[in-house]
N, C-alpha and C. Protein backbone atom coordinates (compact mmCIF):
# COMPACT_ATOMS: atom_id res chain seq x y z
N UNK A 1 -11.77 -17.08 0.84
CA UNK A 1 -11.32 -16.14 -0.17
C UNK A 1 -11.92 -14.75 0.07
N UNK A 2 -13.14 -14.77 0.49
CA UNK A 2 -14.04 -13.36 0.82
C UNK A 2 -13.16 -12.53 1.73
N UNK A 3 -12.77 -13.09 3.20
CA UNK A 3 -11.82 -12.34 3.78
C UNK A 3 -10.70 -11.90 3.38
N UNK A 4 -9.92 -13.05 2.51
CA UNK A 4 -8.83 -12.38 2.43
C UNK A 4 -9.09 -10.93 1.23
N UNK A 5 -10.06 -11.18 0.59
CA UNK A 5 -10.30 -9.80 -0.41
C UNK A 5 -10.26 -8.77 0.60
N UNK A 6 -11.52 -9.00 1.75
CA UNK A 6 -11.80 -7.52 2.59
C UNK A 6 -10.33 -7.15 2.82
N UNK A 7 -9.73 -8.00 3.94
CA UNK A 7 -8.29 -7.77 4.61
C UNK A 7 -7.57 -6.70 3.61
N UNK A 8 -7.54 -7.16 2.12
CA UNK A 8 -6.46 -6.66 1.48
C UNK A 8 -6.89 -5.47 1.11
N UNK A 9 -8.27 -5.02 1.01
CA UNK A 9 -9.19 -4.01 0.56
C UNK A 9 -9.02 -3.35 1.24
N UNK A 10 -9.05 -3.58 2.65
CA UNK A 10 -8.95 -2.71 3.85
C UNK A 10 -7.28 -2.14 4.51
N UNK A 11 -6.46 -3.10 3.95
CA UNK A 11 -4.46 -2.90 3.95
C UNK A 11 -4.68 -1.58 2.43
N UNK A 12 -5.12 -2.25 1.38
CA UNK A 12 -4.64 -1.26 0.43
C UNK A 12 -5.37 -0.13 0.57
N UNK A 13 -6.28 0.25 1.01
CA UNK A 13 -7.34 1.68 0.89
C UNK A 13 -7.39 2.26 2.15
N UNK A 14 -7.40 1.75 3.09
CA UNK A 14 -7.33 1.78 4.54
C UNK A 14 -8.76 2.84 4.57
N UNK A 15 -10.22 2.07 3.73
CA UNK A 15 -11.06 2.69 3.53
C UNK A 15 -11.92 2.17 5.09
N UNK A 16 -12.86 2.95 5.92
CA UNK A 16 -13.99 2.65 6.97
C UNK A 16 -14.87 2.97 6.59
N UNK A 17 -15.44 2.55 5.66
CA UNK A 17 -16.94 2.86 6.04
C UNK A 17 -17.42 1.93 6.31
N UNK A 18 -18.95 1.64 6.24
CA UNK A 18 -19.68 0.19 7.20
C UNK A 18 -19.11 -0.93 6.58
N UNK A 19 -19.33 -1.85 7.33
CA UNK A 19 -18.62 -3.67 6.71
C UNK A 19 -19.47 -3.87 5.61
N UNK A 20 -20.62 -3.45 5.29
CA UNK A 20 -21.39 -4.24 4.05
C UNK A 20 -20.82 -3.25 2.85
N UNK A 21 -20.81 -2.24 3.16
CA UNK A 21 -20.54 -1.30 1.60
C UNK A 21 -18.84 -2.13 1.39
N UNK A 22 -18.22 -1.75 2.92
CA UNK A 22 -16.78 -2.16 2.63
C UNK A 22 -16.36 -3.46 1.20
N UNK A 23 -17.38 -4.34 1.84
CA UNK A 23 -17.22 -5.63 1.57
C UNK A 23 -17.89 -5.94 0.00
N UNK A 24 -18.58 -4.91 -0.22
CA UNK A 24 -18.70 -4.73 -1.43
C UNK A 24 -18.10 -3.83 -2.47
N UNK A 25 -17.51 -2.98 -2.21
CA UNK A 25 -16.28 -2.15 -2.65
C UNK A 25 -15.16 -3.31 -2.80
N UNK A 26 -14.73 -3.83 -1.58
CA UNK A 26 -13.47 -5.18 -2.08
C UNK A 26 -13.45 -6.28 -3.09
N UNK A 27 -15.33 -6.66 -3.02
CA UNK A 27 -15.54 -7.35 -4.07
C UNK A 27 -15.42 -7.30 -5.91
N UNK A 28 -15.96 -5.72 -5.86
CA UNK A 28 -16.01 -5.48 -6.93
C UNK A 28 -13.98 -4.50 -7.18
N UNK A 29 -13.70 -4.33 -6.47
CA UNK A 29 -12.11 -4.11 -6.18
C UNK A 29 -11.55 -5.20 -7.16
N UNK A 30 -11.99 -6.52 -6.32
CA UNK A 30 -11.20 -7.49 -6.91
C UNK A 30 -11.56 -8.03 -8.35
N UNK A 31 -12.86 -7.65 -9.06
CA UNK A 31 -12.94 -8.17 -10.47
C UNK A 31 -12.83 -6.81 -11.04
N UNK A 32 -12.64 -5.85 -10.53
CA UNK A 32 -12.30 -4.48 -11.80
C UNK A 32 -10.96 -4.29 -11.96
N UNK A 33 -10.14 -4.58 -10.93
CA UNK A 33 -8.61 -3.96 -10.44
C UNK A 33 -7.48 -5.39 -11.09
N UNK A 34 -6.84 -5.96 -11.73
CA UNK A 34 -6.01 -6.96 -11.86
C UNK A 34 -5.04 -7.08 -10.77
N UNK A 35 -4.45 -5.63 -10.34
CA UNK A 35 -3.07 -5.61 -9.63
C UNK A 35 -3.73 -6.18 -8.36
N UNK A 36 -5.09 -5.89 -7.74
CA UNK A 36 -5.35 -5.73 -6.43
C UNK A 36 -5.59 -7.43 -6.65
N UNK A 37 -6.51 -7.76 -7.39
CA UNK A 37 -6.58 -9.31 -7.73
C UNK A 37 -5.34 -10.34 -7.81
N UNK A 38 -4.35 -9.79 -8.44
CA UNK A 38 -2.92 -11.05 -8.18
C UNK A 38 -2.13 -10.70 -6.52
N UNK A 39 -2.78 -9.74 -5.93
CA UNK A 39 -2.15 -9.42 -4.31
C UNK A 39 -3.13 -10.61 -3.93
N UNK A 40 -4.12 -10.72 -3.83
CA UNK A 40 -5.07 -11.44 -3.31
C UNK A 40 -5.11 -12.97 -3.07
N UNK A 41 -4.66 -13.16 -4.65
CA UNK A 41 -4.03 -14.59 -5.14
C UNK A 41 -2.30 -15.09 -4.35
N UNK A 42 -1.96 -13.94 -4.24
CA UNK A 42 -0.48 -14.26 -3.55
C UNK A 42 -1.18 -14.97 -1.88
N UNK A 43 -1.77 -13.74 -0.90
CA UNK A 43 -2.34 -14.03 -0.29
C UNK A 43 -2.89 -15.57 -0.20
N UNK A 44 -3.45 -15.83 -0.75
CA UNK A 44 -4.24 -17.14 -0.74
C UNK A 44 -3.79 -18.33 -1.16
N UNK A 45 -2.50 -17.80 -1.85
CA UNK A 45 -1.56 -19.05 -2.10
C UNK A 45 -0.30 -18.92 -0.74
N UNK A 46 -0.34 -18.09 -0.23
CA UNK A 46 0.59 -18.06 0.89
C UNK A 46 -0.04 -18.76 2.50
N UNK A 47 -1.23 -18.38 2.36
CA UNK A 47 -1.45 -19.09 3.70
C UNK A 47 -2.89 -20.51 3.36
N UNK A 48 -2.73 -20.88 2.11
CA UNK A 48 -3.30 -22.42 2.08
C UNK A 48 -2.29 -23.47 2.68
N UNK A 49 -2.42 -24.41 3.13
CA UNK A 49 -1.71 -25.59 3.60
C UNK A 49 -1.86 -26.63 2.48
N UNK A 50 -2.54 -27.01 1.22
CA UNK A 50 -2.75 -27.81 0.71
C UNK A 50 -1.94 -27.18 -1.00
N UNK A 51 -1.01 -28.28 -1.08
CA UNK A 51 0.23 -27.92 -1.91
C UNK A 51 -0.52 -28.35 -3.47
N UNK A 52 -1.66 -28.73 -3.66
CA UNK A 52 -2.61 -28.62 -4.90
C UNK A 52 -3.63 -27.33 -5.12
N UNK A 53 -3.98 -26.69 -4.28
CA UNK A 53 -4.19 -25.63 -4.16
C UNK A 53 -3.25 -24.35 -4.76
N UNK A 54 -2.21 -24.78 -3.75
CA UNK A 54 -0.81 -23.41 -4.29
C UNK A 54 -0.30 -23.61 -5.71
N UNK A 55 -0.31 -25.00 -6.21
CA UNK A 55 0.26 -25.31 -7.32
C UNK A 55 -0.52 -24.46 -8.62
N UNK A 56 -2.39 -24.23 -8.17
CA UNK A 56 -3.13 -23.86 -8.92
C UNK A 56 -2.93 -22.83 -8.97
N UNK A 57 -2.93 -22.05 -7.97
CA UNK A 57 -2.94 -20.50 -8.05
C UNK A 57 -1.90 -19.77 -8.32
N UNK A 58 -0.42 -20.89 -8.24
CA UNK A 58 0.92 -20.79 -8.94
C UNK A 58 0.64 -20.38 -10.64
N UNK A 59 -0.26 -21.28 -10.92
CA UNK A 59 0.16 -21.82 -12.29
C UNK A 59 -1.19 -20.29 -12.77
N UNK A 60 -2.04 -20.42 -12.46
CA UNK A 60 -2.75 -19.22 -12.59
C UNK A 60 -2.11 -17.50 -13.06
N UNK A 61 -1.70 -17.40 -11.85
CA UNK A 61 -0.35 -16.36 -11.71
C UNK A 61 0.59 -16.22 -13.02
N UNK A 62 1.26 -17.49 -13.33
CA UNK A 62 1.82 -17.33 -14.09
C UNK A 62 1.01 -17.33 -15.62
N UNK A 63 0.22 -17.74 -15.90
CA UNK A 63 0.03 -17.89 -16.74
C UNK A 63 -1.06 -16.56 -17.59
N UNK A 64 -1.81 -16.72 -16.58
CA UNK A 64 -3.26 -15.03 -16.91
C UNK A 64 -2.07 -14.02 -16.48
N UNK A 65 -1.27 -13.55 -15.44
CA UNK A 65 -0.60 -12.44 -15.33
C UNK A 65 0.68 -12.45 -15.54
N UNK A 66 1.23 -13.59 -15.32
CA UNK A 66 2.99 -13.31 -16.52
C UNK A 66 3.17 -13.25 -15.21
N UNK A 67 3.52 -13.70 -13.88
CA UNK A 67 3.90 -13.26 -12.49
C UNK A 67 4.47 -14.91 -11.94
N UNK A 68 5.48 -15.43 -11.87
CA UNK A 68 6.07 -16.39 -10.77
C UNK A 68 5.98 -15.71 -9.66
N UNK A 69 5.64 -17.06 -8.66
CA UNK A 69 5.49 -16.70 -7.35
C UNK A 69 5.91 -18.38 -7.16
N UNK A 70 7.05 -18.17 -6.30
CA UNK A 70 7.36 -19.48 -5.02
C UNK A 70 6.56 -19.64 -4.21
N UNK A 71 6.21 -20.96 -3.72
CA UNK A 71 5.06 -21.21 -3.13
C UNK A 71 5.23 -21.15 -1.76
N UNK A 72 6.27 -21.08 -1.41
CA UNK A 72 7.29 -20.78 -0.22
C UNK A 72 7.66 -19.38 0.36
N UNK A 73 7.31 -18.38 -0.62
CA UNK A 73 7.98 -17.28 -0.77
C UNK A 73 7.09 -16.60 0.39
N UNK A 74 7.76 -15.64 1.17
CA UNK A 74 6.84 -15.02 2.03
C UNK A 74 6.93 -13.59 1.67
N UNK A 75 5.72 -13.10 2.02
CA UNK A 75 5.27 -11.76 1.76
C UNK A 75 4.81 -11.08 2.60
N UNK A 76 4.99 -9.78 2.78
CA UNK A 76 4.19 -8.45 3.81
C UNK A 76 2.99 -8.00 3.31
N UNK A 77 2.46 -7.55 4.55
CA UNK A 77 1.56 -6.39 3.67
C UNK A 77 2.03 -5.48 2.65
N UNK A 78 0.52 -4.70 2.00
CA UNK A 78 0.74 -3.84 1.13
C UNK A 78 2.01 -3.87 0.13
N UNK A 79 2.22 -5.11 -0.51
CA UNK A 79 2.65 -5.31 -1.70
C UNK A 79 2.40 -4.34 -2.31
N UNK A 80 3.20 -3.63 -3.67
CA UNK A 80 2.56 -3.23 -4.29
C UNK A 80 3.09 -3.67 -5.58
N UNK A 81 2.78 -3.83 -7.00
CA UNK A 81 2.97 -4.17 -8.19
C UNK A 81 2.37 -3.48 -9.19
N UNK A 82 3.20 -2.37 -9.32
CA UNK A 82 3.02 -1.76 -10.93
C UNK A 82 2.20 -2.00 -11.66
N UNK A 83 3.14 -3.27 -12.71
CA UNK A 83 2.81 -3.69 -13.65
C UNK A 83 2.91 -5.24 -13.53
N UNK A 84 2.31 -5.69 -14.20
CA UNK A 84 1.84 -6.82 -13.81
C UNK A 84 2.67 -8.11 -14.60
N UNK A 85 3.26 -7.70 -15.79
CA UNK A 85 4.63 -8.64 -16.33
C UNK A 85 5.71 -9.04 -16.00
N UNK A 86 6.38 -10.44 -16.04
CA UNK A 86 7.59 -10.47 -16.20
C UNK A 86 8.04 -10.63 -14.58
N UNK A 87 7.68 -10.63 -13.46
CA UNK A 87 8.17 -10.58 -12.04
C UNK A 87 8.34 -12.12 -12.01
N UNK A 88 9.58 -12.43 -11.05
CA UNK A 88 9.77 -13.66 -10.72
C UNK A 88 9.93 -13.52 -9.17
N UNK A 89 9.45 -14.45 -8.50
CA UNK A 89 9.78 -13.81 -7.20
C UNK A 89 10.00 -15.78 -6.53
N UNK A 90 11.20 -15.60 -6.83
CA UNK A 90 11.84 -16.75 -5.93
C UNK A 90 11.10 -17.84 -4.55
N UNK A 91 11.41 -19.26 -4.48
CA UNK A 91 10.54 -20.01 -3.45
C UNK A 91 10.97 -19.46 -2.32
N UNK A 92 12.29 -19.14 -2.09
CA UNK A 92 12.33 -18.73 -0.56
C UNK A 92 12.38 -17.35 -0.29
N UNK A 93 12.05 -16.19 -1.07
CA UNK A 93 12.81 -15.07 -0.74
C UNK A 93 11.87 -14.78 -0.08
N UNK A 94 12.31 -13.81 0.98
CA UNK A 94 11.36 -12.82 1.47
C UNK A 94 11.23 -11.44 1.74
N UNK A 95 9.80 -10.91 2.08
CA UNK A 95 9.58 -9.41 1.24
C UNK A 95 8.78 -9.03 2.22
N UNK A 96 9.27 -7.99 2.90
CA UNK A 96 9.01 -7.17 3.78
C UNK A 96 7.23 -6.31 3.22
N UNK A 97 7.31 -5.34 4.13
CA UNK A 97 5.79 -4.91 3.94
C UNK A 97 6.20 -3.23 3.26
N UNK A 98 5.50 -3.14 2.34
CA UNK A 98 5.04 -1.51 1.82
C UNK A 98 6.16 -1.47 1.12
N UNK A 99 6.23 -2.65 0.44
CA UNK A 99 7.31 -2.67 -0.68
C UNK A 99 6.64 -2.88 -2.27
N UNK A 100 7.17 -2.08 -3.10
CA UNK A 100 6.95 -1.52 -4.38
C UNK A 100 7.87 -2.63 -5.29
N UNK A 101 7.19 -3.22 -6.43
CA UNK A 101 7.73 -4.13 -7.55
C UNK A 101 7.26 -3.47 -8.71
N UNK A 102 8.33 -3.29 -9.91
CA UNK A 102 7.56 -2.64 -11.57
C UNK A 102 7.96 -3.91 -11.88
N UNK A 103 7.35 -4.12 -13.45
CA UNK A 103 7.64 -5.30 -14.16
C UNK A 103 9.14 -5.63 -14.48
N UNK A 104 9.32 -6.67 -14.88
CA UNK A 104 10.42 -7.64 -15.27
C UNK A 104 11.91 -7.69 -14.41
N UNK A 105 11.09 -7.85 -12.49
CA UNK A 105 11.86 -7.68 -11.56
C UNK A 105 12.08 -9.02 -11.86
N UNK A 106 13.87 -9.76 -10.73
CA UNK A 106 13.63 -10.87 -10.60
C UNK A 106 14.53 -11.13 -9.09
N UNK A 107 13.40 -11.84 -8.29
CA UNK A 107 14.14 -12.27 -7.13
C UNK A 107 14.82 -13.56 -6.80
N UNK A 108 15.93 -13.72 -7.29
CA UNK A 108 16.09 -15.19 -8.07
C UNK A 108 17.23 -15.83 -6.85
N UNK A 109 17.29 -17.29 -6.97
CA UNK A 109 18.66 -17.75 -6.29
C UNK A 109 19.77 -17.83 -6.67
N UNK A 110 20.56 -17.95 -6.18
CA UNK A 110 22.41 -17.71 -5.99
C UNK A 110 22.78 -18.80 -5.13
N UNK A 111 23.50 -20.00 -5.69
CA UNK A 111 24.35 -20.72 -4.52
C UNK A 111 23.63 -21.22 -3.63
N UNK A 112 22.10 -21.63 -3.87
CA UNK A 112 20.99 -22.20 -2.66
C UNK A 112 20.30 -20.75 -1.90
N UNK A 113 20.63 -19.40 -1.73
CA UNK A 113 19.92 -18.69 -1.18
C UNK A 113 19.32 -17.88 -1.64
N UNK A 114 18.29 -17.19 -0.91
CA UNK A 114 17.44 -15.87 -1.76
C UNK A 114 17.26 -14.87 -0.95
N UNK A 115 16.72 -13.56 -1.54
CA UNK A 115 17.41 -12.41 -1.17
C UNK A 115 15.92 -12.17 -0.18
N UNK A 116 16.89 -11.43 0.77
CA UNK A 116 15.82 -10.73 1.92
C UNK A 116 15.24 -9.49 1.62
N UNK A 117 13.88 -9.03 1.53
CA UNK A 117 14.00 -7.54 0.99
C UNK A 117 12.81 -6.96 2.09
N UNK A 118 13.60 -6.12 2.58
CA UNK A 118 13.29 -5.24 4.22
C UNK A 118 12.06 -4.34 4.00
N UNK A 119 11.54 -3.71 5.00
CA UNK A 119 10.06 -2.97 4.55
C UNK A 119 10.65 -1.37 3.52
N UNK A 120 9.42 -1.01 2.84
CA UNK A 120 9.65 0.31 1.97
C UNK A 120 10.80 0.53 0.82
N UNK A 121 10.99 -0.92 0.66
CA UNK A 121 11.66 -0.99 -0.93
C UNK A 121 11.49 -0.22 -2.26
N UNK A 122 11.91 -0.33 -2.90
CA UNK A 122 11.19 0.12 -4.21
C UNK A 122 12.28 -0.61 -5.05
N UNK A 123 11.42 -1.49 -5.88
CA UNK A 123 12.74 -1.92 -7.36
C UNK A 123 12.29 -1.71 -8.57
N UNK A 124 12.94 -0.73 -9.57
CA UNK A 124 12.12 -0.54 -10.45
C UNK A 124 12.58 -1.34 -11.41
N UNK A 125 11.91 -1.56 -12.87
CA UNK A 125 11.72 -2.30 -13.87
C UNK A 125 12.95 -2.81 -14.39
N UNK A 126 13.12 -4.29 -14.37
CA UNK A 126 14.41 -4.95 -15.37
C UNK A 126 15.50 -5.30 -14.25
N UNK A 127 15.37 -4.78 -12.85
CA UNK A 127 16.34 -5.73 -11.79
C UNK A 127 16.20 -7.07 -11.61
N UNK A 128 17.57 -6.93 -11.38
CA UNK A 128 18.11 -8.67 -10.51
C UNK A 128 18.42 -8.82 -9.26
N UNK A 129 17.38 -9.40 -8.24
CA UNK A 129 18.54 -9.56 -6.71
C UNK A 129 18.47 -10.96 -7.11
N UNK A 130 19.91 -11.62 -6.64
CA UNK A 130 20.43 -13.03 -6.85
C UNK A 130 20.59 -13.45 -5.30
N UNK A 131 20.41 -14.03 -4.59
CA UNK A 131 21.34 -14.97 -3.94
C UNK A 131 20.63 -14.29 -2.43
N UNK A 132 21.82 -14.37 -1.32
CA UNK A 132 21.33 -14.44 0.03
C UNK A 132 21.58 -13.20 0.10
N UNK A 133 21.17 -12.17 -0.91
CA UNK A 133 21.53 -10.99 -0.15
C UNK A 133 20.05 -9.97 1.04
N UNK A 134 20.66 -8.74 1.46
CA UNK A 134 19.42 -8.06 2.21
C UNK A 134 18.79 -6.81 1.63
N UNK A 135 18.46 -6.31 1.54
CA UNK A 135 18.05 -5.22 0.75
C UNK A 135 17.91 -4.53 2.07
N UNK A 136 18.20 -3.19 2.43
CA UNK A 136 17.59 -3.02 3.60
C UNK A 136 16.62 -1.76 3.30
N UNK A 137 15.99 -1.03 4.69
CA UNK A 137 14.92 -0.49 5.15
C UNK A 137 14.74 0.60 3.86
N UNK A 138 13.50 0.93 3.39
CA UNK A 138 13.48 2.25 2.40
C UNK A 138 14.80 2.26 1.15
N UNK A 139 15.20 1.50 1.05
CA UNK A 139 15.92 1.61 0.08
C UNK A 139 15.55 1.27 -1.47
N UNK A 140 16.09 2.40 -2.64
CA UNK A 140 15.39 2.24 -3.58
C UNK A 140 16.54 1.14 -4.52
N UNK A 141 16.26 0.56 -5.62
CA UNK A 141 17.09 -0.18 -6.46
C UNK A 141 16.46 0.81 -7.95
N UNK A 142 17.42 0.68 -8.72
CA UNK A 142 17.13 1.55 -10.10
C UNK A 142 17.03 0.53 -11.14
N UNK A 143 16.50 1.11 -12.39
CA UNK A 143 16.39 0.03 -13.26
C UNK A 143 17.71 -0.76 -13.86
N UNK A 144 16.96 -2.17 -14.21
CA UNK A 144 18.36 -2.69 -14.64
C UNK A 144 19.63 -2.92 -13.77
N UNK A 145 19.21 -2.92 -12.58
CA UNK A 145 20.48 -3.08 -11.49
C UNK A 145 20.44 -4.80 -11.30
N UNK A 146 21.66 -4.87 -11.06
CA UNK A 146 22.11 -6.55 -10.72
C UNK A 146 22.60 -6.23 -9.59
N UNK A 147 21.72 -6.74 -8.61
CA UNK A 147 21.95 -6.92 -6.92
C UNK A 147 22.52 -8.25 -6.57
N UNK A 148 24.02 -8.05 -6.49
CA UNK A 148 24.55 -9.32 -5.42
C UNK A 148 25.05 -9.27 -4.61
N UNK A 149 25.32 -8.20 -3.74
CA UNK A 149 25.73 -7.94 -2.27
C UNK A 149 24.50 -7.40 -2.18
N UNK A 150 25.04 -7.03 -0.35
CA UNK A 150 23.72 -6.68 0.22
C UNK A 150 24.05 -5.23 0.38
N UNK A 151 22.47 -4.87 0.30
CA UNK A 151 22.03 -3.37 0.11
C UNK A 151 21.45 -2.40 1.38
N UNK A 152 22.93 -1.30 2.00
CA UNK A 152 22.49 -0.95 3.14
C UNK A 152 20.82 -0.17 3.43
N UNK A 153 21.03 0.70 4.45
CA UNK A 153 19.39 1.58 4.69
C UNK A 153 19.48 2.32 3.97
N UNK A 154 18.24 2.95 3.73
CA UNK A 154 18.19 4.15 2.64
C UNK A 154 19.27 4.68 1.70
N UNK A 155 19.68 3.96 0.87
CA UNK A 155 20.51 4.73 -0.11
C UNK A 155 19.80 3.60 -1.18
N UNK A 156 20.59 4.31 -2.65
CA UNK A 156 19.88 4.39 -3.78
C UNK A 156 20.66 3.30 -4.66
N UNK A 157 21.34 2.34 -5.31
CA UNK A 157 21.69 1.91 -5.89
C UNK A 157 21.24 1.27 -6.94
N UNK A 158 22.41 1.49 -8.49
CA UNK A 158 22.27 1.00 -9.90
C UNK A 158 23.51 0.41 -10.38
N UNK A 159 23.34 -0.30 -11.40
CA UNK A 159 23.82 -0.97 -12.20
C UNK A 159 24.38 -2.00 -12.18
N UNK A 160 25.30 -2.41 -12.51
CA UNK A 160 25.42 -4.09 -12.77
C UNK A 160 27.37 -3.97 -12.99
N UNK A 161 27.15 -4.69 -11.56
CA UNK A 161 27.30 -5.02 -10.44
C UNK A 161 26.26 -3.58 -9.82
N UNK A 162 25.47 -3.74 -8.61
CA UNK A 162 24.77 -2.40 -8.02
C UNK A 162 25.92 -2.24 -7.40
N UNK A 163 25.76 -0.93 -6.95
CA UNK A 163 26.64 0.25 -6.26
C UNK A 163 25.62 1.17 -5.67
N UNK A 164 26.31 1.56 -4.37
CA UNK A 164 25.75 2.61 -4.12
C UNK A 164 25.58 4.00 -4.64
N UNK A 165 24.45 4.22 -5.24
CA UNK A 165 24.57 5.73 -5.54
C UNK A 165 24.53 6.94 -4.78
N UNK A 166 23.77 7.17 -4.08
CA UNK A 166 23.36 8.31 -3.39
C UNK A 166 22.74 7.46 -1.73
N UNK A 167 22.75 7.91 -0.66
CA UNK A 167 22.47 8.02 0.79
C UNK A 167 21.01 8.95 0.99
N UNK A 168 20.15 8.32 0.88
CA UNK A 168 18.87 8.99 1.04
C UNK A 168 18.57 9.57 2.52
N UNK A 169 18.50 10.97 2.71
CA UNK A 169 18.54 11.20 4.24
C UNK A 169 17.18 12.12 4.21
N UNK A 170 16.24 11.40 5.02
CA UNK A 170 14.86 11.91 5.28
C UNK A 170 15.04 12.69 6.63
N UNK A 171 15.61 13.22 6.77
CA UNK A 171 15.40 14.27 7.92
C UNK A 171 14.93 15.59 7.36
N UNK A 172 14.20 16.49 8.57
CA UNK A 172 13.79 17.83 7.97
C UNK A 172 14.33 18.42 8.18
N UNK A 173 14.72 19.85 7.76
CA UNK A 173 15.67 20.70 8.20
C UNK A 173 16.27 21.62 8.08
């Protein structure tokens, strides 16, 4: 459990200073911070092998932070989570890295599948992705959107059914 705190201490802050201060900064990270503490717990329920273990830190999750987590579900680095209510995050879906969750997201199934969600997401508060869809690269979702197709690169989509809103173009110029 000690490592996986540093690891995540060291993904979320991308702080260097010596390993002992580090390692004590992550420690106390993890009993002052809640958000950095249920990343940790995902972590540690994602790469245990012993399905009494995950069940605990399942039921934990849900219960002290209001957070479902599939025990199956795979995750990237640098999660990030808002707020700490109301997220459901599906057994099989999976979630790219330096992706952003607000409360009362839900990554739920459709027809046996669950949704793929690509690196640099953002979904803000009160969405639905259902089913086998993709979310792709940098793309934001707005509140209250119901995602059941799949969601190209960088553009912006809301509402229910989602739609594309706007084509996000990061070039300079």
């Amino acid at each position: 459990m000690l490592s996986t705190i540093y690891k995540e201490y060291k993904n979320k802050f991308e702080d260097k200073p010596n390993l002992a201060l580090a390692l004590i900064y992550a420690i106390v990270c993890y009993f002052r911070m809640p958000h950095f503490r249920v990343i940790v717990l995902i972590r540690e329920m994602q790469k245990s092998g012993c399905k009494l273990r995950k069940e605990m830190i399942s039921k934990k999750l849900c219960i002290k932070y209001g957070i479902e987590v599939g025990r199956n579900a795979k995750i990237g680095h640098r999660l990030n989570v808002r707020h700490l209510n109301g997220i459901v995050i599906g057994d099989g879906a999976i979630i790219g890295d330096n992706v952003t969750l607000y409360h009362n997201v839900t990554l739920g199934q459709r027809k046996g599948f669950y949704p793929r969600i690509k690196d640099g997401v953002t979904i803000y508060p009160g969405s639905i992705i259902l089913g086998g869809v993709s979310v792709g690269k940098n793309s934001i979702i707005l509140a209250n959107s119901v995602v059941l197709e799949d969601v190209p690169e960088e553009c912006i989509v809301a509402g229910n059914p989602a739609t594309v809103v706007k084509s996000i173009d990061y070039t300079i110029g």
